[in-house]
PDB file of N, CA and C in Angstrom:
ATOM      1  N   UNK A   1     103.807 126.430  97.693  1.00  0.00           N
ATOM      2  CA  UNK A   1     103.832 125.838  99.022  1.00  0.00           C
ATOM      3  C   UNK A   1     103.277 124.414  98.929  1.00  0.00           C
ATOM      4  N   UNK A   2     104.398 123.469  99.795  1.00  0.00           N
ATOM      5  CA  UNK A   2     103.329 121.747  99.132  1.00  0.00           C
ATOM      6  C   UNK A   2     102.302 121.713 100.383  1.00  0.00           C
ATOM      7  N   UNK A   3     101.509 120.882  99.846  1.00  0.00           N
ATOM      8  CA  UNK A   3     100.603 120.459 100.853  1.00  0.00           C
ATOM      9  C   UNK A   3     100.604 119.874 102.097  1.00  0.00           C
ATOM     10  N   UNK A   4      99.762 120.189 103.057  1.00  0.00           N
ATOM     11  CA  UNK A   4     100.387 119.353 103.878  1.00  0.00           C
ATOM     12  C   UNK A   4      99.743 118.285 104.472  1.00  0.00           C
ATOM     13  N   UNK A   5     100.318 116.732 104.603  1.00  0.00           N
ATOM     14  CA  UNK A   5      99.871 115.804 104.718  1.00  0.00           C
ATOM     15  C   UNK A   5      99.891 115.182 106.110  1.00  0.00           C
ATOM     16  N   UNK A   6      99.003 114.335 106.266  1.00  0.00           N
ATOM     17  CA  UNK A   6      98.910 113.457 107.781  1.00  0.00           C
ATOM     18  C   UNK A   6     100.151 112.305 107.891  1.00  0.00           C
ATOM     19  N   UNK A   7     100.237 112.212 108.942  1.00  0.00           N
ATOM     20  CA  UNK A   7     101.030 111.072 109.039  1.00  0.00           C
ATOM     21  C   UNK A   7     100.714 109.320 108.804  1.00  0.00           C
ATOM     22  N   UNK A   8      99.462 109.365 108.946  1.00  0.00           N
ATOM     23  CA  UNK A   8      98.900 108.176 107.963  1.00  0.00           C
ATOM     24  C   UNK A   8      98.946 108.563 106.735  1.00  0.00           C
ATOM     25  N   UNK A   9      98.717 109.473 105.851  1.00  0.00           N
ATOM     26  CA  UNK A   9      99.176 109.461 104.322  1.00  0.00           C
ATOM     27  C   UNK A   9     100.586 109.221 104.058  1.00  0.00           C
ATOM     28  N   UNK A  10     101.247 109.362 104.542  1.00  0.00           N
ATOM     29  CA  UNK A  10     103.061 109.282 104.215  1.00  0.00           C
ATOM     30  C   UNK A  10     102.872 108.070 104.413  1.00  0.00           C
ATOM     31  N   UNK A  11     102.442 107.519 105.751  1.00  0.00           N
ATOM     32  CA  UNK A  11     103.405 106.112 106.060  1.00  0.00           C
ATOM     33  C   UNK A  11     102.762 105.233 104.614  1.00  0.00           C
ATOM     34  N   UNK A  12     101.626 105.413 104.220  1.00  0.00           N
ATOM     35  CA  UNK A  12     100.503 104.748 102.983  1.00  0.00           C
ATOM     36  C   UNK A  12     101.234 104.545 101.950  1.00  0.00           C
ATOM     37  N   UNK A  13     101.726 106.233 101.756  1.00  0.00           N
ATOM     38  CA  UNK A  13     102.321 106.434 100.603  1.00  0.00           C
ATOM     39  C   UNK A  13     103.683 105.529 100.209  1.00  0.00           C
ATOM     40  N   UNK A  14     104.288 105.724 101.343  1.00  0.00           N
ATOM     41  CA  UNK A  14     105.390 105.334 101.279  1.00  0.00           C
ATOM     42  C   UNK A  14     105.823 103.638 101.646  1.00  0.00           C
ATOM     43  N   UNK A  15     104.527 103.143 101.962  1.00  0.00           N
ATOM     44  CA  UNK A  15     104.188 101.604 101.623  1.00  0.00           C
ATOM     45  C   UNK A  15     103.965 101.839 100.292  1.00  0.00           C
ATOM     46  N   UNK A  16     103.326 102.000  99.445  1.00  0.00           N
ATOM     47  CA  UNK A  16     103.476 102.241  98.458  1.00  0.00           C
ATOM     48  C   UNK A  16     104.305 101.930  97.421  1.00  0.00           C
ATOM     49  N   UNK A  17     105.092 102.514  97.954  1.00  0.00           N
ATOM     50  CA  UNK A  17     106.521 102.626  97.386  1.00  0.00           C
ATOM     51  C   UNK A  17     107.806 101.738  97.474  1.00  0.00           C
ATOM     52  N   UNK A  18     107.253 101.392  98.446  1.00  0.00           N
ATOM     53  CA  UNK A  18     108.164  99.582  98.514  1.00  0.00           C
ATOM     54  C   UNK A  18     108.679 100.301  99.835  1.00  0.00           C
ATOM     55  N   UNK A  19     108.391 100.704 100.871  1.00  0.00           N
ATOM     56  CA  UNK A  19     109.133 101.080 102.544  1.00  0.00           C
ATOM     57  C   UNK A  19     108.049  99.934 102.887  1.00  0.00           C
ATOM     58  N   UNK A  20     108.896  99.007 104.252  1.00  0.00           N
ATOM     59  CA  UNK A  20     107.798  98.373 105.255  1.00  0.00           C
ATOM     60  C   UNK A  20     108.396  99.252 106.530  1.00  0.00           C
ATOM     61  N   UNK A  21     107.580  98.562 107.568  1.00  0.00           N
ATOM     62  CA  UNK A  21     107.291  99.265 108.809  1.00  0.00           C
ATOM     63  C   UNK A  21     108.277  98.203 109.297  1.00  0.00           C
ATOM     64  N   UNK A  22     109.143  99.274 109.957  1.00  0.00           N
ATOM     65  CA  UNK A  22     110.554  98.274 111.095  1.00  0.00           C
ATOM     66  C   UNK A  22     110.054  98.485 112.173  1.00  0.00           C
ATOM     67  N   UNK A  23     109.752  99.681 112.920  1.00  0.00           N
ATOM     68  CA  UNK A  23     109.533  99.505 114.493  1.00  0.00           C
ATOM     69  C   UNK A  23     108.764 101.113 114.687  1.00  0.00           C
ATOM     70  N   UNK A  24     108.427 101.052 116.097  1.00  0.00           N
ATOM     71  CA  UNK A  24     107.886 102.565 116.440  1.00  0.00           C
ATOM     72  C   UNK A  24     108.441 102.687 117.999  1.00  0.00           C
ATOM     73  N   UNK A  25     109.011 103.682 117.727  1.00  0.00           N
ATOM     74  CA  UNK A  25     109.523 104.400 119.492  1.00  0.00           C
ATOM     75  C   UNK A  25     108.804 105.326 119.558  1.00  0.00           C
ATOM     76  N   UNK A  26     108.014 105.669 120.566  1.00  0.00           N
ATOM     77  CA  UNK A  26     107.413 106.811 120.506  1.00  0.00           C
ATOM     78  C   UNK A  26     106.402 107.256 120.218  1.00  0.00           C
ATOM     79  N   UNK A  27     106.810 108.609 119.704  1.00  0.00           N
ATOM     80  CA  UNK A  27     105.684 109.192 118.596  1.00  0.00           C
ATOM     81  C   UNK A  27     106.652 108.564 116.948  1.00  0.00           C
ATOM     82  N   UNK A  28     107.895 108.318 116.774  1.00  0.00           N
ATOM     83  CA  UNK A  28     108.368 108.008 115.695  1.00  0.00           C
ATOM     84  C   UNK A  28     108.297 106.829 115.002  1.00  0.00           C
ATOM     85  N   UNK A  29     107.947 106.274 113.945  1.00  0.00           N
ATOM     86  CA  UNK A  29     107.945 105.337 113.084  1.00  0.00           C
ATOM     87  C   UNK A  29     108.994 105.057 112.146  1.00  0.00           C
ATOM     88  N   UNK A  30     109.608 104.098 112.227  1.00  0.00           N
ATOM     89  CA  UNK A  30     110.904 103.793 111.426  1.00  0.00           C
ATOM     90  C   UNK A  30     110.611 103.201 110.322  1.00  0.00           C
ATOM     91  N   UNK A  31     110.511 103.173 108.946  1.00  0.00           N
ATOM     92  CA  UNK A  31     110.104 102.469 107.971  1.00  0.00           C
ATOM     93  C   UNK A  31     111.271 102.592 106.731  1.00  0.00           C
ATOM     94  N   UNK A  32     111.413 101.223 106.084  1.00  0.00           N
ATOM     95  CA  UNK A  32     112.365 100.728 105.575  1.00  0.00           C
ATOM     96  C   UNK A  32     112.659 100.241 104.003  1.00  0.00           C
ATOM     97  N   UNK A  33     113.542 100.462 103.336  1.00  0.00           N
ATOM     98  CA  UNK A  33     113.315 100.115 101.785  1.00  0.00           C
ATOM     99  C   UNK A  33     114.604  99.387 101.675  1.00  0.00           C
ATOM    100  N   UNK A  34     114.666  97.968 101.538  1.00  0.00           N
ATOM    101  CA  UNK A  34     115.399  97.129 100.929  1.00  0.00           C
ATOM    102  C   UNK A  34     116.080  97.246  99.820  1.00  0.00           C
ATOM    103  N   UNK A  35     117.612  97.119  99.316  1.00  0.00           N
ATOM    104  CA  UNK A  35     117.343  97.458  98.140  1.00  0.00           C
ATOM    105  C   UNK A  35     119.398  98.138  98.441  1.00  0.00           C
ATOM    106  N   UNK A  36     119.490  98.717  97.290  1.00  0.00           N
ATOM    107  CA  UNK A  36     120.876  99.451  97.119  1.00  0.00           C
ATOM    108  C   UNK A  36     120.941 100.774  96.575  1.00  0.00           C
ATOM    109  N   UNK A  37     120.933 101.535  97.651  1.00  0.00           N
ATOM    110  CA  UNK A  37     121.397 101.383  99.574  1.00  0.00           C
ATOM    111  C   UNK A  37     119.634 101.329  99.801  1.00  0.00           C
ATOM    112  N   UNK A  38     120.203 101.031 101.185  1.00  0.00           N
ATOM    113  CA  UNK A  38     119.028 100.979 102.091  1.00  0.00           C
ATOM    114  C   UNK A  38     118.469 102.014 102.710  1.00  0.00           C
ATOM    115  N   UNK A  39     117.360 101.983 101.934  1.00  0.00           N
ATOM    116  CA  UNK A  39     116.521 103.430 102.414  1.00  0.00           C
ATOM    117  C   UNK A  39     116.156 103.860 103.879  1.00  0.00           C
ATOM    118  N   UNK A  40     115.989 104.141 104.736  1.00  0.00           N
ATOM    119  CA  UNK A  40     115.118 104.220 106.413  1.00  0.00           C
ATOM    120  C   UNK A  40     114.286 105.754 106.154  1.00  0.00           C
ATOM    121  N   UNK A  41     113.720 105.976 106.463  1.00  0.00           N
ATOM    122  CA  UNK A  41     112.683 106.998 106.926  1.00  0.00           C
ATOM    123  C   UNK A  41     112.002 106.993 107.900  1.00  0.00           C
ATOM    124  N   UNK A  42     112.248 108.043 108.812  1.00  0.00           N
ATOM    125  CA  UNK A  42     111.435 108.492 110.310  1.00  0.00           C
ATOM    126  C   UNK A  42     110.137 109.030 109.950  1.00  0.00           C
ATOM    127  N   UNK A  43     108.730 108.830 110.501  1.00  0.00           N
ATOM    128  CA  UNK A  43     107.767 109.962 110.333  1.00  0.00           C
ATOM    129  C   UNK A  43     107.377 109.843 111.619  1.00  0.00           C
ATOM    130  N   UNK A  44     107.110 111.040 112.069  1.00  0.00           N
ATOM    131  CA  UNK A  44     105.865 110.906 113.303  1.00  0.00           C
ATOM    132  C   UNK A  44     105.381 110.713 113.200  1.00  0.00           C
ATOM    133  N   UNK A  45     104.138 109.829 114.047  1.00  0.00           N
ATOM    134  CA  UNK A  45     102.965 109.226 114.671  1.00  0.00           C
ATOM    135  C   UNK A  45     101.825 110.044 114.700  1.00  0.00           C
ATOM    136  N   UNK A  46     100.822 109.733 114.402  1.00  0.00           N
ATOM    137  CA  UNK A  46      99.388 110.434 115.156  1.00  0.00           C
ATOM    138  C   UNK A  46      99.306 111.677 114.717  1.00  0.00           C
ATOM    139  N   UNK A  47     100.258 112.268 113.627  1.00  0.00           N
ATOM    140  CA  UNK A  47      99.966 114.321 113.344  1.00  0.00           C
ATOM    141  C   UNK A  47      98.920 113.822 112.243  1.00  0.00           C
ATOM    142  N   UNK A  48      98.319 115.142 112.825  1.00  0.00           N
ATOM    143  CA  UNK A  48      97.118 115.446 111.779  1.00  0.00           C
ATOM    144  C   UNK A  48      98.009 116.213 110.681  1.00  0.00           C
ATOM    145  N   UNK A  49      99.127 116.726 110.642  1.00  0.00           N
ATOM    146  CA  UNK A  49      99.587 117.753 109.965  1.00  0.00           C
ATOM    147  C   UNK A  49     101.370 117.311 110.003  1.00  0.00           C
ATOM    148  N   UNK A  50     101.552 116.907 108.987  1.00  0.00           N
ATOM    149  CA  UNK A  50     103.270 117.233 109.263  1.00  0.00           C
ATOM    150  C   UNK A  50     103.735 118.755 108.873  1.00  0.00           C
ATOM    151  N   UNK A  51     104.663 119.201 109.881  1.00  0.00           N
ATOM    152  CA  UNK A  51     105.324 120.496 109.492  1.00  0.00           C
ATOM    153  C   UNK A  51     105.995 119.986 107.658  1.00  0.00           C
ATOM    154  N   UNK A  52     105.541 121.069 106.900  1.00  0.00           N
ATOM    155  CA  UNK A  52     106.680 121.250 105.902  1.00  0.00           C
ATOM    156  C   UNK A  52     108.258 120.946 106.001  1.00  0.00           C
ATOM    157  N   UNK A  53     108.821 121.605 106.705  1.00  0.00           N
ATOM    158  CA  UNK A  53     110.211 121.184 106.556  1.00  0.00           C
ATOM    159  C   UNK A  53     110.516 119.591 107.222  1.00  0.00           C
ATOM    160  N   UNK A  54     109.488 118.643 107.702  1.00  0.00           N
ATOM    161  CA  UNK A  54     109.299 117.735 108.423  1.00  0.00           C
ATOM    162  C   UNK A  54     109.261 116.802 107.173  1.00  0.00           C
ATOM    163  N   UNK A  55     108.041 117.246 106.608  1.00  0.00           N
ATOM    164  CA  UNK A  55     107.807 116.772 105.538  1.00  0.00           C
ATOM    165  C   UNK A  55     108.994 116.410 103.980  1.00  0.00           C
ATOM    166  N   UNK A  56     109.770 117.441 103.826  1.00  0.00           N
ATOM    167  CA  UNK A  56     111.313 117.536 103.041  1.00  0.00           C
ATOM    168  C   UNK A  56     112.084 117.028 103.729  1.00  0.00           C
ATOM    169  N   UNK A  57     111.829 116.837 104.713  1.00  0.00           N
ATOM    170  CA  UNK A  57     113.196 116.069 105.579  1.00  0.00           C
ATOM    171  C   UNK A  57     113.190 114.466 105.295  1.00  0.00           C
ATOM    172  N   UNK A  58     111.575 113.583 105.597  1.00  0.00           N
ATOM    173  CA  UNK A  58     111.224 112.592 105.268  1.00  0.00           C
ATOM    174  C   UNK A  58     111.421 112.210 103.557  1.00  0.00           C
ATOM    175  N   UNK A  59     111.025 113.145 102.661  1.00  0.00           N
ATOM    176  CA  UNK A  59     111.627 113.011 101.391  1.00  0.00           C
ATOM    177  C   UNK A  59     112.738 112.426 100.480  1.00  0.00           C
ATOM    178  N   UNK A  60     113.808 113.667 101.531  1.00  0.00           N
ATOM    179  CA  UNK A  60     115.027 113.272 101.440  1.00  0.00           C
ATOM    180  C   UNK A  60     115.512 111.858 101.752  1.00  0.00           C
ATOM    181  N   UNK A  61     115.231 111.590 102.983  1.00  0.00           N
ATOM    182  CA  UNK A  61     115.683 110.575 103.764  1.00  0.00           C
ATOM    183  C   UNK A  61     115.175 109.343 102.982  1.00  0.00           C
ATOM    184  N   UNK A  62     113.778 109.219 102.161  1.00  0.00           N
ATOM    185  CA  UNK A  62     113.452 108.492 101.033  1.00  0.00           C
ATOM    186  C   UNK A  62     114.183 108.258  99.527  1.00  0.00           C
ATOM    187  N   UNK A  63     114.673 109.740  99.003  1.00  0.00           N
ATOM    188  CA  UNK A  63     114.743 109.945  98.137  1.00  0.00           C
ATOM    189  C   UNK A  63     114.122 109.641  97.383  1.00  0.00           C
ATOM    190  N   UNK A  64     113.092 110.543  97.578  1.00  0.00           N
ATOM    191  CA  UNK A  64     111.818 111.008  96.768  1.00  0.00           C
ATOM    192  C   UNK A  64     111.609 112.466  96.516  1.00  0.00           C
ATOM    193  N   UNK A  65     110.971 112.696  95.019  1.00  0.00           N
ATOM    194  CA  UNK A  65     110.948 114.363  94.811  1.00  0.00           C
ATOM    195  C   UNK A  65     109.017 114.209  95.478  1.00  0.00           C
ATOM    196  N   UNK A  66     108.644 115.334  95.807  1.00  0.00           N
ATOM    197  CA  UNK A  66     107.313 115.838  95.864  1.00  0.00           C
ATOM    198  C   UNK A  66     106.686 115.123  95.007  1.00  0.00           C
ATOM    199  N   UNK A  67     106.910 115.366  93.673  1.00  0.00           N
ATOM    200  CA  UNK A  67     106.088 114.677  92.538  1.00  0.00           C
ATOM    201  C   UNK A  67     106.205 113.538  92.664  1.00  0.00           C
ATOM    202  N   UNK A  68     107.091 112.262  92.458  1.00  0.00           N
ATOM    203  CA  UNK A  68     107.164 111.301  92.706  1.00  0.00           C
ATOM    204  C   UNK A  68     106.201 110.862  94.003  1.00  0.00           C
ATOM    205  N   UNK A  69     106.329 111.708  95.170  1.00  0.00           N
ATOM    206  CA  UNK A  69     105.620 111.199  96.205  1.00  0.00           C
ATOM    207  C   UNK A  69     104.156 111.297  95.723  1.00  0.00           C
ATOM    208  N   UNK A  70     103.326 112.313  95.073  1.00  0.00           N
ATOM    209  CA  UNK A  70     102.026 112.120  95.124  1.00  0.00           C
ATOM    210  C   UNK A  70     102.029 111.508  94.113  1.00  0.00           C
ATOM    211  N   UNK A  71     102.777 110.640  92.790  1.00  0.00           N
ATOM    212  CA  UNK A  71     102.040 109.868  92.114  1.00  0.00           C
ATOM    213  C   UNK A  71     101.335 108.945  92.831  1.00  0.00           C
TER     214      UNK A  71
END
């Protein structure tokens, strides 16, 4: 079972990783990777907890494995 992380750790992480921050509607955060193709990733705002399948969904939408994400 992966862990489960806050929504300030993803968005961190995934600065990290070369995503910047495009905009926020909401509770949602749009963040962005330049590049070929162009990455986008949604995370919610303010969770203490992302759901798991929330969490694989954002992954995907990165294309990032688990491992890759917590290096």
């Amino acid at each position: 079972m992966p862990k489960l992380y806050s929504s300030k750790t993803v968005t961190k992480t995934l600065e990290r990783k070369g995503f910047v921050f495009v905009s926020q509607k909401g509770s949602h955060i749009k963040m962005r990777k330049t590049g070929n193709p162009i990455l986008t990733a949604i995370v919610p705002a303010g969770r203490k907890h992302i759901p798991i399948g929330t969490f694989k969904s954002i992954l995907r939408q990165a294309k990032l494995s688990e491992k890759d994400f917590r290096k």
